[in-house]
Protein backbone atom coordinates (compact mmCIF):
# COMPACT_ATOMS: atom_id res chain seq x y z
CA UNK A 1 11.55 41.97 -20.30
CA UNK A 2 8.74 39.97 -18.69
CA UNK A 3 9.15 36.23 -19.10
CA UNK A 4 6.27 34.20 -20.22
CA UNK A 5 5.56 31.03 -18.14
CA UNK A 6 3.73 28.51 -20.82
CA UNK A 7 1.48 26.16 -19.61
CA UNK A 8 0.35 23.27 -20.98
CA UNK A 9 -2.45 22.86 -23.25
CA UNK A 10 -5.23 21.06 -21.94
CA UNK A 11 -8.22 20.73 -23.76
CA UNK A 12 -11.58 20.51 -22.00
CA UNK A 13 -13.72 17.24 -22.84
CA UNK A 14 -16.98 19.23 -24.34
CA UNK A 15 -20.82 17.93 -24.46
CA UNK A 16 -21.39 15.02 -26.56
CA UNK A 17 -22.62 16.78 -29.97
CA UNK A 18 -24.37 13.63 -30.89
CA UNK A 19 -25.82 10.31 -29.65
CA UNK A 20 -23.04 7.82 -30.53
CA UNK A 21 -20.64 10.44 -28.81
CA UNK A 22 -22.72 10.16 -26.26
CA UNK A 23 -23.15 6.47 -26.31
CA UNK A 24 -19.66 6.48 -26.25
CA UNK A 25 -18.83 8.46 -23.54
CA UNK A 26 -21.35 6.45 -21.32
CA UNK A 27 -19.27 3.35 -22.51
CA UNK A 28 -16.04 5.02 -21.07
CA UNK A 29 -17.37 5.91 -18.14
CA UNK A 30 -19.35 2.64 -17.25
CA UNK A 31 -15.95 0.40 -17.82
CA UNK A 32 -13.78 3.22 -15.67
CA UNK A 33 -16.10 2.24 -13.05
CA UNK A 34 -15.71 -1.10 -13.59
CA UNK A 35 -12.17 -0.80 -13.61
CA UNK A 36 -12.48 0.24 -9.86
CA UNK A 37 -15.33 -1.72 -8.69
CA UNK A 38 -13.42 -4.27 -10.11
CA UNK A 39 -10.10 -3.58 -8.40
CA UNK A 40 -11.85 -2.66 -4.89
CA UNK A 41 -13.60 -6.40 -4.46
CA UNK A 42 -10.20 -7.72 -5.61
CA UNK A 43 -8.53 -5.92 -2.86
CA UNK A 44 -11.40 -7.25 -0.38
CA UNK A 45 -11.35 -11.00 -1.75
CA UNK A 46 -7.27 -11.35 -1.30
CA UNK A 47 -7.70 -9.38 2.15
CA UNK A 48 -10.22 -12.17 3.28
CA UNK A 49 -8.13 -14.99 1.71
CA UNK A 50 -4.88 -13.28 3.54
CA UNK A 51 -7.12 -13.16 6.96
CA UNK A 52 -8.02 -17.04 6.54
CA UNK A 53 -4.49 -18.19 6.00
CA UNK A 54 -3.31 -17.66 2.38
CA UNK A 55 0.46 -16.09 2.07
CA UNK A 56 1.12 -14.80 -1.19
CA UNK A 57 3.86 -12.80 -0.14
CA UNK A 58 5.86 -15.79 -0.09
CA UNK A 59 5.98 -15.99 -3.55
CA UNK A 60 4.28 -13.39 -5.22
CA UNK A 61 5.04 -14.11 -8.83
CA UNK A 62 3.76 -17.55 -8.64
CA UNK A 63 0.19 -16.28 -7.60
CA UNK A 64 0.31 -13.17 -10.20
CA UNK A 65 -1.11 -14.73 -12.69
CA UNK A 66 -4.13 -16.39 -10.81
CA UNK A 67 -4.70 -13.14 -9.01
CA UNK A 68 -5.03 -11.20 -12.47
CA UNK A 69 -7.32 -13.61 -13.55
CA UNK A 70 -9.32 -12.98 -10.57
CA UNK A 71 -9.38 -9.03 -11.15
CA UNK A 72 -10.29 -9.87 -15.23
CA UNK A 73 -12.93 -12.02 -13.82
CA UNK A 74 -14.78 -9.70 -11.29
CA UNK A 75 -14.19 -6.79 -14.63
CA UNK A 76 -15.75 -8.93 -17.25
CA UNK A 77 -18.83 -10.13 -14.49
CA UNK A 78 -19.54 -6.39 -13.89
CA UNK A 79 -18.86 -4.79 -17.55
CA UNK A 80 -21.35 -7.65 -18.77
CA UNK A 81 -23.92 -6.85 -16.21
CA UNK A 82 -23.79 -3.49 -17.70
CA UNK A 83 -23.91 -4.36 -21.33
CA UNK A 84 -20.58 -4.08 -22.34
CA UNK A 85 -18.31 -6.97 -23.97
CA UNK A 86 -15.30 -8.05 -22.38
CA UNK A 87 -13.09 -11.08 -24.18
CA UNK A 88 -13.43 -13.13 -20.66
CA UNK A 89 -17.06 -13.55 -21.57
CA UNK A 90 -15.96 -15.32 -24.92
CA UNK A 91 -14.02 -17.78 -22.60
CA UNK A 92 -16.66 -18.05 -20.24
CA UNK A 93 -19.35 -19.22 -22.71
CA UNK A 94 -16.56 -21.55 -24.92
CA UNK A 95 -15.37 -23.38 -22.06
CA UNK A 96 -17.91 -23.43 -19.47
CA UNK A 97 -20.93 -25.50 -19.90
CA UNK A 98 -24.24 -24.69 -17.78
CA UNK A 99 -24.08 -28.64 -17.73
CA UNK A 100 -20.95 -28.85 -15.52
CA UNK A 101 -22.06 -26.75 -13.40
CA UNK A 102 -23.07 -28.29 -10.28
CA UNK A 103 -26.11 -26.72 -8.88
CA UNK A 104 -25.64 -27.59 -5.26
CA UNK A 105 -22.08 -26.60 -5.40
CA UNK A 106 -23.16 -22.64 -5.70
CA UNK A 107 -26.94 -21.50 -4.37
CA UNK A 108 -27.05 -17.74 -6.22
CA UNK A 109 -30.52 -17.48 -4.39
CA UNK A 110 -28.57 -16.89 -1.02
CA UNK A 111 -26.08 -14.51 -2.47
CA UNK A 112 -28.63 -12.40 -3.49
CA UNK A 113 -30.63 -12.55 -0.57
């Protein structure tokens, strides 16, 4: 008697059958790549920050929480610049006045450049 191997059962994502599938699936696909954009300029910034002097393998749990702040923040900065709502944003615009900001302290012209 032949023995049957069963495999699982994987089901194949089909065509959006409509616009707000489709809307939707845009919406998962723009915040997956977020998700890695997000986590790949993370990477870079704490390489840099390692490279001019920072040791947070000293004590890694104390920085944890101000290095997943950092990945939220670089997330929520890209998934708005695509249209899509992150909570950071909320805490952005509730704390952060365009008043405090100090306009000589950042110049977004040369970034851009």
């Amino acid at each position: 008697m032949a023995e049957i191997i069963k495999f699982p059962k994987m089901k194949l994502d089909s065509p959006p059958q409509s616009l707000e599938e489709l809307s939707e699936k845009l919406t998962e696909y723009r915040t997956s790549f977020s998700n890695d954009v997000a986590e790949s300029l993370c990477n870079l910034v704490l390489v840099e920050m390692v490279r001019s002097g920072c040791r947070f393998e000293e004590d890694t749990e104390t920085f944890y929480p101000s290095i997943i702040l950092l990945l939220e923040s670089i997330r929520s900065l890209h998934l708005q610049a695509s249209g899509i709502h992150h909570p950071l944003q909320d805490f952005a615009e509730e704390f952060i006045e365009n008043e405090e900001i100090d306009k000589e302290m950042i110049d977004i012209g040369e970034l851009l450049e």
